[in-house]
N, C-alpha and C. Protein backbone atom coordinates (compact mmCIF):
# COMPACT_ATOMS: atom_id res chain seq x y z
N UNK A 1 -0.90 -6.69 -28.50
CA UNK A 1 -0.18 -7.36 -27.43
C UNK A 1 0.14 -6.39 -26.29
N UNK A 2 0.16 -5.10 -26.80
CA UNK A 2 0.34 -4.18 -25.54
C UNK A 2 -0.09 -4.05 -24.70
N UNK A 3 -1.86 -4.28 -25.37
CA UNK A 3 -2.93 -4.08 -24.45
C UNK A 3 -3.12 -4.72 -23.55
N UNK A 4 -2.56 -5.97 -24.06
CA UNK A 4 -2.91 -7.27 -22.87
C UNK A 4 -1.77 -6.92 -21.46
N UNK A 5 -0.60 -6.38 -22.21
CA UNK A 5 0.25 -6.24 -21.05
C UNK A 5 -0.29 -5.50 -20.31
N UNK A 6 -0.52 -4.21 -20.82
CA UNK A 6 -1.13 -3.20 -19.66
C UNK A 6 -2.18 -3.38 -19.02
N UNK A 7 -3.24 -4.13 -19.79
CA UNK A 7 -4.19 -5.13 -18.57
C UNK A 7 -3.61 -6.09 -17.61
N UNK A 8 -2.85 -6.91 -18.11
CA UNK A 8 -2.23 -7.59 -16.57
C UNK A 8 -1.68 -6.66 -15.52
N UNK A 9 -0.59 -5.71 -16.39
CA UNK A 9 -0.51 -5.01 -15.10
C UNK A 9 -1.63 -4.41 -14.18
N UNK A 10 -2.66 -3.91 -15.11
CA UNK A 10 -3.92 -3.00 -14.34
C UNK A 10 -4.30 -4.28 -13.22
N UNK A 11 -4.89 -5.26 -13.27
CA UNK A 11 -5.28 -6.00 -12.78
C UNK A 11 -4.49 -6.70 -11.13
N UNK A 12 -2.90 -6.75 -12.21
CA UNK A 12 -2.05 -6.91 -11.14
C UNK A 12 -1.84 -5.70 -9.85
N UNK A 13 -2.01 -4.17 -10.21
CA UNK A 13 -2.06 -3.63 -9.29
C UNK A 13 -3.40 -3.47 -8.42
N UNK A 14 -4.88 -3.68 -9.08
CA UNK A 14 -5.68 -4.05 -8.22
C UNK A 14 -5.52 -5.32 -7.20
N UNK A 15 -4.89 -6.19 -7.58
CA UNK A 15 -4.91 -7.16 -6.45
C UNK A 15 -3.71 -6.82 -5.76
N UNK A 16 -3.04 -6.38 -5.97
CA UNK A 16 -1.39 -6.19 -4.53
C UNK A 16 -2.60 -4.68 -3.73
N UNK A 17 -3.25 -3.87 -4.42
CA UNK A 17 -4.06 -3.01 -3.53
C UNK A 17 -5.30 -4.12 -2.71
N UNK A 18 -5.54 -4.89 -3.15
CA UNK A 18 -7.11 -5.41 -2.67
C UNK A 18 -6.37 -6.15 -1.35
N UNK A 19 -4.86 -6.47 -1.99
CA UNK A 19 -4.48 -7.34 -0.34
C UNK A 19 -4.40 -6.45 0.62
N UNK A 20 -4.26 -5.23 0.54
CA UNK A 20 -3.88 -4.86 2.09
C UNK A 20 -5.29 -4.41 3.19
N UNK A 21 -6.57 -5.03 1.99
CA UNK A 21 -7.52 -4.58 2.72
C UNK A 21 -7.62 -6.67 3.33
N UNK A 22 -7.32 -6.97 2.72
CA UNK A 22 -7.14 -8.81 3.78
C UNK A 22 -5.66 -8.59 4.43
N UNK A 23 -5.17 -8.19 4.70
CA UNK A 23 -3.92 -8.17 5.28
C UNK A 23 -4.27 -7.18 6.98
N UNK A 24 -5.22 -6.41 6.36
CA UNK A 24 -5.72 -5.33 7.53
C UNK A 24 -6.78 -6.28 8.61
N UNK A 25 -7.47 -7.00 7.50
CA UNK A 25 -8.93 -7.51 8.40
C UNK A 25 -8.39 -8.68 9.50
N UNK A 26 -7.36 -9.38 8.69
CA UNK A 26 -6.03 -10.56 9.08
C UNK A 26 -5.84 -10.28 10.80
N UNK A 27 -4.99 -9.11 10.33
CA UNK A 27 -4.48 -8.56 11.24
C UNK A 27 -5.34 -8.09 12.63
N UNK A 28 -6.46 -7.65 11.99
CA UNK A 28 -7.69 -7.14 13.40
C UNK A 28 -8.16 -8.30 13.96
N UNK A 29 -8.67 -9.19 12.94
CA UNK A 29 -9.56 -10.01 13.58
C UNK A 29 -8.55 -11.17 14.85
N UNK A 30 -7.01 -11.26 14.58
CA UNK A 30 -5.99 -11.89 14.85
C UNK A 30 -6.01 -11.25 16.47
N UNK A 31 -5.75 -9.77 16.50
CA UNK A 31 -5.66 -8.88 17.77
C UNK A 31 -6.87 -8.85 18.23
N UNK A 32 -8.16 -9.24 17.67
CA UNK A 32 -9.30 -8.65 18.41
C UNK A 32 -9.56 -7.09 18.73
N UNK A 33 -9.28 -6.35 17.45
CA UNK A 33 -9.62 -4.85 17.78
C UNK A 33 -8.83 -4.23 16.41
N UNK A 34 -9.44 -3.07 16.08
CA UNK A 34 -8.93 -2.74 14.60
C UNK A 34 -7.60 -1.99 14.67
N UNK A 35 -6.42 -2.82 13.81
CA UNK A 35 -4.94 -2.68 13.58
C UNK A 35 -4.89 -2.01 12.05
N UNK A 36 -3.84 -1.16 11.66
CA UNK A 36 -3.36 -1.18 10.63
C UNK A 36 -1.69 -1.48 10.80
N UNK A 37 -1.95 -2.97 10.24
CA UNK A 37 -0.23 -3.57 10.17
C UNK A 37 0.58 -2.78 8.91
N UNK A 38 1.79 -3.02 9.12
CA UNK A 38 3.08 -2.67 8.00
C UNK A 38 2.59 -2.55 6.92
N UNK A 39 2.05 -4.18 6.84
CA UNK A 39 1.69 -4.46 5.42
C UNK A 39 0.88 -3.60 4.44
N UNK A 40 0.19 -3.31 5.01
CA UNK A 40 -1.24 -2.94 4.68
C UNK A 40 -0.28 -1.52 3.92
N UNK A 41 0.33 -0.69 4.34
CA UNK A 41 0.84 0.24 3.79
C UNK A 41 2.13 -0.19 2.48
N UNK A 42 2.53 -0.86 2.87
CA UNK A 42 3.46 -1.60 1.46
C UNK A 42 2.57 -2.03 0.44
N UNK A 43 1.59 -2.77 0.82
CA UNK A 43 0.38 -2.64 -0.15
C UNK A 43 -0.03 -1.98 -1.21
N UNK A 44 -0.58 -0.77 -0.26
CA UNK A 44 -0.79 -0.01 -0.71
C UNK A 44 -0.03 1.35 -1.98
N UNK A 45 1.47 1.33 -1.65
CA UNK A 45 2.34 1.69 -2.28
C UNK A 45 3.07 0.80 -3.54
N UNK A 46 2.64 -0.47 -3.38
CA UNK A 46 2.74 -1.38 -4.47
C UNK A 46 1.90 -1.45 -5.19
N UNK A 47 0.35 -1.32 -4.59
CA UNK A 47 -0.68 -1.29 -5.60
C UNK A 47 -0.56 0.08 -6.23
N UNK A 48 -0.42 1.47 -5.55
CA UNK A 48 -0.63 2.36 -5.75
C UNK A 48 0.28 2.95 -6.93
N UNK A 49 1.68 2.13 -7.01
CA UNK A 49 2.15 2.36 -8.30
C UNK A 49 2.18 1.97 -9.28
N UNK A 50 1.76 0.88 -9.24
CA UNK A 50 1.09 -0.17 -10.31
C UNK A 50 -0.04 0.65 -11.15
N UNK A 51 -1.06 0.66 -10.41
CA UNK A 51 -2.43 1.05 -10.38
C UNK A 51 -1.95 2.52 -11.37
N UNK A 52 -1.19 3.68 -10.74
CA UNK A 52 -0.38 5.13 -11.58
C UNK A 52 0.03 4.69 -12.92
N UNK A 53 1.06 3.55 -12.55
CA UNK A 53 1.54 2.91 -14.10
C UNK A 53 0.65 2.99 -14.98
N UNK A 54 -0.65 2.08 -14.62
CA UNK A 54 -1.46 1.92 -15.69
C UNK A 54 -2.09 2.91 -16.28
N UNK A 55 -2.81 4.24 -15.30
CA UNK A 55 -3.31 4.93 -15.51
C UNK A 55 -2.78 5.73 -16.03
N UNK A 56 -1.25 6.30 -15.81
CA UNK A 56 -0.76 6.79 -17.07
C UNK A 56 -0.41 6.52 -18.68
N UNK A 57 -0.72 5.15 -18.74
CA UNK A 57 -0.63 4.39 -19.73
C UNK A 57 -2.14 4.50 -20.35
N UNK A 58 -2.76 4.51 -19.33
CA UNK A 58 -4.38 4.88 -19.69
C UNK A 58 -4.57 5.60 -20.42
N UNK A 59 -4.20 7.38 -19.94
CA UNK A 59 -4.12 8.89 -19.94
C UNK A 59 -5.21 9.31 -19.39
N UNK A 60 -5.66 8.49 -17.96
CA UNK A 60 -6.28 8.80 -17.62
C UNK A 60 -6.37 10.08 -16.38
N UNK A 61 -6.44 11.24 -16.60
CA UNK A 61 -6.93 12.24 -15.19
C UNK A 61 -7.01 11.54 -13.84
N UNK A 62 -8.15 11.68 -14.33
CA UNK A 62 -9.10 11.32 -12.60
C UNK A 62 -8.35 10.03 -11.91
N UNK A 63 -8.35 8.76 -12.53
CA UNK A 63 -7.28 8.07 -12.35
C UNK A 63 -5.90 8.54 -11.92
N UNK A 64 -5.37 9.02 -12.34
CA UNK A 64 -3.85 9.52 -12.02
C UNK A 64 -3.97 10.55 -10.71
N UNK A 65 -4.80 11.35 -11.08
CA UNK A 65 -4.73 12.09 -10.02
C UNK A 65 -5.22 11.29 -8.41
N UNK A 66 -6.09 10.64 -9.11
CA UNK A 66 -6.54 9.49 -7.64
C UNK A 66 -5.43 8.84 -7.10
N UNK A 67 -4.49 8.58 -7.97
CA UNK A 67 -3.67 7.22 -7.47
C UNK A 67 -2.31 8.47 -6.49
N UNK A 68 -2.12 8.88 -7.82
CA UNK A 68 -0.96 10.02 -6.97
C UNK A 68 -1.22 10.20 -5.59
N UNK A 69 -2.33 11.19 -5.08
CA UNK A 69 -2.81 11.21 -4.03
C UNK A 69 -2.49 10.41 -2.97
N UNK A 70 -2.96 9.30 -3.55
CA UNK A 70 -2.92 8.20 -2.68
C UNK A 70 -1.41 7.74 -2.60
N UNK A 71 -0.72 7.65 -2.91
CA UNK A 71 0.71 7.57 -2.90
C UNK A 71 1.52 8.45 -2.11
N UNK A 72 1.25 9.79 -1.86
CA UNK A 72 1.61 10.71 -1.32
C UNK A 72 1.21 10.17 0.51
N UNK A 73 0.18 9.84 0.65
CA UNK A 73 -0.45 9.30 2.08
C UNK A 73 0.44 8.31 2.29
N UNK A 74 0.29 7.54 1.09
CA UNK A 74 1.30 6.23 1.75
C UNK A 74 2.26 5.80 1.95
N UNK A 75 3.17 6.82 1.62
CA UNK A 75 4.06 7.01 1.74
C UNK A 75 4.68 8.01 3.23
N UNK A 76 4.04 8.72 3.08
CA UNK A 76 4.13 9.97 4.42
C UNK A 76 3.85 8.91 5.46
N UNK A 77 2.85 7.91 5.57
CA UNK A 77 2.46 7.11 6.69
C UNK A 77 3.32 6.07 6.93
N UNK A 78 4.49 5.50 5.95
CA UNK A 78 5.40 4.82 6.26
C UNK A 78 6.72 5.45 6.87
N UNK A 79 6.65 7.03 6.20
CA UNK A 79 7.97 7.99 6.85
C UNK A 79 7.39 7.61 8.54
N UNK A 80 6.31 7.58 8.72
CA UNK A 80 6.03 8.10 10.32
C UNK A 80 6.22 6.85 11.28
N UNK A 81 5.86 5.62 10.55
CA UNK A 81 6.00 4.23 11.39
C UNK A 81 7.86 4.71 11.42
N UNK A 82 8.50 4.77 10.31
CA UNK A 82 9.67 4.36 9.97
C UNK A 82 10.84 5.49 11.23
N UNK A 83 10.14 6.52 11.20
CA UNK A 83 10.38 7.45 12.15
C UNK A 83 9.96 7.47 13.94
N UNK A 84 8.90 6.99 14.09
CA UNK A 84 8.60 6.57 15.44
C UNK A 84 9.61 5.32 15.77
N UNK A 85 9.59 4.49 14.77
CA UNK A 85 10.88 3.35 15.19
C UNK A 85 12.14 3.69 15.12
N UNK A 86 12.96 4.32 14.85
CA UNK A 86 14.01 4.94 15.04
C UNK A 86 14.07 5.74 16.48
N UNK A 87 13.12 6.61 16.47
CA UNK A 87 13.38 7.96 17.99
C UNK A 87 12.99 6.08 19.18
N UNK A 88 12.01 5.53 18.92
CA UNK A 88 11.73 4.90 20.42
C UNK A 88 13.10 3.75 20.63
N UNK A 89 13.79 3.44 21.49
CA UNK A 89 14.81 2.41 21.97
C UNK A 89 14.12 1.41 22.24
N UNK A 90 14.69 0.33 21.67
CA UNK A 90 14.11 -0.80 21.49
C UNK A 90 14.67 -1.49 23.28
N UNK A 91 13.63 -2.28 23.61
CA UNK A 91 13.38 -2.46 24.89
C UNK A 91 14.20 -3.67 25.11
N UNK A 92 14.77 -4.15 26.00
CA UNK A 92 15.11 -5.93 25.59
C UNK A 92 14.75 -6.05 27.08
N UNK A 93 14.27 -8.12 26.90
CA UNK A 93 14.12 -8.75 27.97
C UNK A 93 15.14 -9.20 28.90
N UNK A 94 15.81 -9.00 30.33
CA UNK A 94 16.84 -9.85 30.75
C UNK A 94 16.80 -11.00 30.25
N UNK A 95 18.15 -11.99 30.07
CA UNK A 95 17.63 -13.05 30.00
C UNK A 95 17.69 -14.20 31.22
């Protein structure tokens, strides 16, 4: 019964990762020119710990070390949205 759990989860973190590559294309094809939205990085940090979960559950290396990695990016890339929005003053319209 374990196994099955840790397969749903495996599975479950491939698809919260597979969305942010439709969440990205969403987003471009929407603007007409290639975007990486919010999402796409929450995504990625949802899949990406999921995806660790499992693989440590795995004991898998190459796996773990892949996912870590990748967690480290996606994270640093949300410090930087999260940080450019703070320093810039938000603009308002008269009304």
């Amino acid at each position: 019964m374990a196994n099955l759990y840790w397969l749903i989860i495996g599975f479950l973190g491939q698809a919260l990762f597979s969305m942010r590559f439709l969440v990205q294309w969403w987003a471009s094809e929407r603007e007409r020119r290639s975007v990486i939205p919010l999402a796409f990085w929450f995504f990625s940090v949802a899949g990406g710990i999921t995806l660790l979960s499992y693989a440590i559950y795995r004991q898998d290396p190459v796996f773990i070390v892949g996912q870590a990695g990748g967690l480290v990016i996606y994270t640093r890339n949300l410090y930087f949205i999260y940080r450019e929005r703070m320093q810039t003053p938000e603009t308002s319209t008269p009304c």
